[in-house]
Protein backbone atom coordinates (compact mmCIF):
# COMPACT_ATOMS: atom_id res chain seq x y z
CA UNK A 1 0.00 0.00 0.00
CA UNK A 2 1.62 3.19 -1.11
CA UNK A 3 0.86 6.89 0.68
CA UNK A 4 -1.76 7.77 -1.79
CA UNK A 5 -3.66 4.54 -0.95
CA UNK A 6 -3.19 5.37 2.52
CA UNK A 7 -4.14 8.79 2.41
CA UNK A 8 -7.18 8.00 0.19
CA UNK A 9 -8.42 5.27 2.49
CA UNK A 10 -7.83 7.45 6.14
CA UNK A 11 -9.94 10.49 3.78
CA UNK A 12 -12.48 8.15 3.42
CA UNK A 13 -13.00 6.63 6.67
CA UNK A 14 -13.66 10.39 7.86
CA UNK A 15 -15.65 10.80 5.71
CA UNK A 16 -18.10 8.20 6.65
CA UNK A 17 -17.81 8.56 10.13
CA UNK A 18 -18.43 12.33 10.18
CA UNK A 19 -21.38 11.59 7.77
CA UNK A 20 -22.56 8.41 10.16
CA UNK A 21 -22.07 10.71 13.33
CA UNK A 22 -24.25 13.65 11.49
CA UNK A 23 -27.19 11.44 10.49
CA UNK A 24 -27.81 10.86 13.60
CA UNK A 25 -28.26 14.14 14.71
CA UNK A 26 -31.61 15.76 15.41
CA UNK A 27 -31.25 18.81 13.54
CA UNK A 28 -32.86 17.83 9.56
CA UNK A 29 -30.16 20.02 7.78
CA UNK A 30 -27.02 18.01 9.65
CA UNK A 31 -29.01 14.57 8.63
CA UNK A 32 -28.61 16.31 5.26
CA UNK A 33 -24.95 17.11 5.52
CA UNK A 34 -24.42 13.61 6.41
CA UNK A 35 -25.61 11.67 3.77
CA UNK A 36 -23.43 14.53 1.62
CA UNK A 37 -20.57 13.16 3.47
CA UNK A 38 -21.31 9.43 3.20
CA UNK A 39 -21.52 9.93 -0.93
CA UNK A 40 -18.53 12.40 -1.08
CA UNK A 41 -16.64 8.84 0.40
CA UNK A 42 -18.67 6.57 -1.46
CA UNK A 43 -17.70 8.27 -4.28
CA UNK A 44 -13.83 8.58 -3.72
CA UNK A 45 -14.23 4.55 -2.62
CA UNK A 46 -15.47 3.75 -6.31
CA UNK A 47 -12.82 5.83 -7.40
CA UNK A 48 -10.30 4.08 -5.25
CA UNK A 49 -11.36 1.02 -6.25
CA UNK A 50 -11.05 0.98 -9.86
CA UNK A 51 -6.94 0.81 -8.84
CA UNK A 52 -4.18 3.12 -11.31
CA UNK A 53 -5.04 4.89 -13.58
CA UNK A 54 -4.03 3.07 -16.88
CA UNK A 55 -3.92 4.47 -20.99
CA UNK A 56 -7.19 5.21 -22.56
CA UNK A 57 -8.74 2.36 -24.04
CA UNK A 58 -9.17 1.98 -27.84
CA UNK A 59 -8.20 -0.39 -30.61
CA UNK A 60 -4.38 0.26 -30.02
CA UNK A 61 -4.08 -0.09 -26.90
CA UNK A 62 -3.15 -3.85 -25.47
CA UNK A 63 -6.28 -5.40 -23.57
CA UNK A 64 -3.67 -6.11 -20.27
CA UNK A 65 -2.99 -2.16 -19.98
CA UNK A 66 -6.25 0.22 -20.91
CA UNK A 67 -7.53 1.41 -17.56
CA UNK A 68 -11.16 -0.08 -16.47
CA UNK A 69 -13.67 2.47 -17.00
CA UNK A 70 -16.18 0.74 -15.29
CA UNK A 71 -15.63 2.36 -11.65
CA UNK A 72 -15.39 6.08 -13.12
CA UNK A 73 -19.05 5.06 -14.54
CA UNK A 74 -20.26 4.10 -11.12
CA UNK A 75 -18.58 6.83 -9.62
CA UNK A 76 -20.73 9.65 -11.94
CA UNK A 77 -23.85 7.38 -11.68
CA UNK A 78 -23.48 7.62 -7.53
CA UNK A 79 -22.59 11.57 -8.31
CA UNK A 80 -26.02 11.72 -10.25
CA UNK A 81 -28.11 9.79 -7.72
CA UNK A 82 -26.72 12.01 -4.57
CA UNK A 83 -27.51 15.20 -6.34
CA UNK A 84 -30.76 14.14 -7.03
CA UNK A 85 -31.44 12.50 -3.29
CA UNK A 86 -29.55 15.34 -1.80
CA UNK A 87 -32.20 17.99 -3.32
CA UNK A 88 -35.32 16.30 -2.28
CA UNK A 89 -34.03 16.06 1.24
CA UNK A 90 -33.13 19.80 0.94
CA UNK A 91 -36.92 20.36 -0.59
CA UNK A 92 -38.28 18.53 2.77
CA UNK A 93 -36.18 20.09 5.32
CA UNK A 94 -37.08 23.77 3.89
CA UNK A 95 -41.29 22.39 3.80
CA UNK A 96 -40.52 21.30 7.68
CA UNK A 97 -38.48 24.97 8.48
CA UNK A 98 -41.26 26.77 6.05
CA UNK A 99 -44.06 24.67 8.46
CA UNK A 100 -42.81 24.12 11.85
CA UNK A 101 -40.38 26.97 11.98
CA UNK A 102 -37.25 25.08 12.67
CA UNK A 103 -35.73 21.68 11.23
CA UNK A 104 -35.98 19.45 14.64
CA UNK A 105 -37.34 16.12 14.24
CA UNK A 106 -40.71 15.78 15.24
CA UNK A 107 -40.78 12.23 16.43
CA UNK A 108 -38.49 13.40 19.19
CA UNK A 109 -39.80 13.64 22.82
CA UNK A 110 -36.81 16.13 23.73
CA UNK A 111 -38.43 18.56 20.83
CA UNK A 112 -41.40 19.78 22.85
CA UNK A 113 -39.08 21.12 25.21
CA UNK A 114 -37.90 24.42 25.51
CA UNK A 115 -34.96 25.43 23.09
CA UNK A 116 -31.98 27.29 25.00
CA UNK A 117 -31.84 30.75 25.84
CA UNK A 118 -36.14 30.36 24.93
CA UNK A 119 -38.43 31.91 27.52
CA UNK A 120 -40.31 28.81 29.78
């Protein structure tokens, strides 16, 4: 395992475990940053995966050497699908601030209590 490996893979891990730790906040907007997190790693993991980069394949190039272009595909495919997920749960925090006034989870007992520095 060279440094970039190493690098790569230590990047990675904090990325999931900051994104793990912020999904299970209470606050909608961090459960939002999180799963931005956890696809920022998935993504560099596909990336990671697909080893060296390699020459371009084409019809000169010897089958042993082209690169693998299969992980860059799943890598913009998981880019794609975040966007997309990542903008519906920014739709449905901004409905919960637009009707509750703030972006606590509901389901929460702790949430009907006062906020701090909030008159009792």
């Amino acid at each position: 395992m060279n440094a970039t490996n190493l690098s790569l893979s230590l990047t990675i891990g904090v990325l999931y475990a900051c994104g793990s730790y912020l999904i299970l906040q209470r606050a909608l907007l961090r459960v939002v940053l999180g799963f931005i997190l956890i696809g920022h790693g998935a993504n560099l993991l596909l990336l990671m995966a697909g080893g060296e980069a390699g020459p371009v394949p084409h019809t000169g190039t010897p089958a042993g050497e082209a690169s693998d272009p299969l992980p860059q595909a799943m890598a913009i495919t998981a880019v794609v699908i975040t966007f997309g997920t990542t903008a519906l749960l920014l739709g449905l925090v901004y409905r919960a601030i637009v009707l509750h006034g703030d972006d606590l989870h509901a389901s929460d007992p702790r949430s009907t209590l006062p906020h701090k520095g909030e008159p009792k």
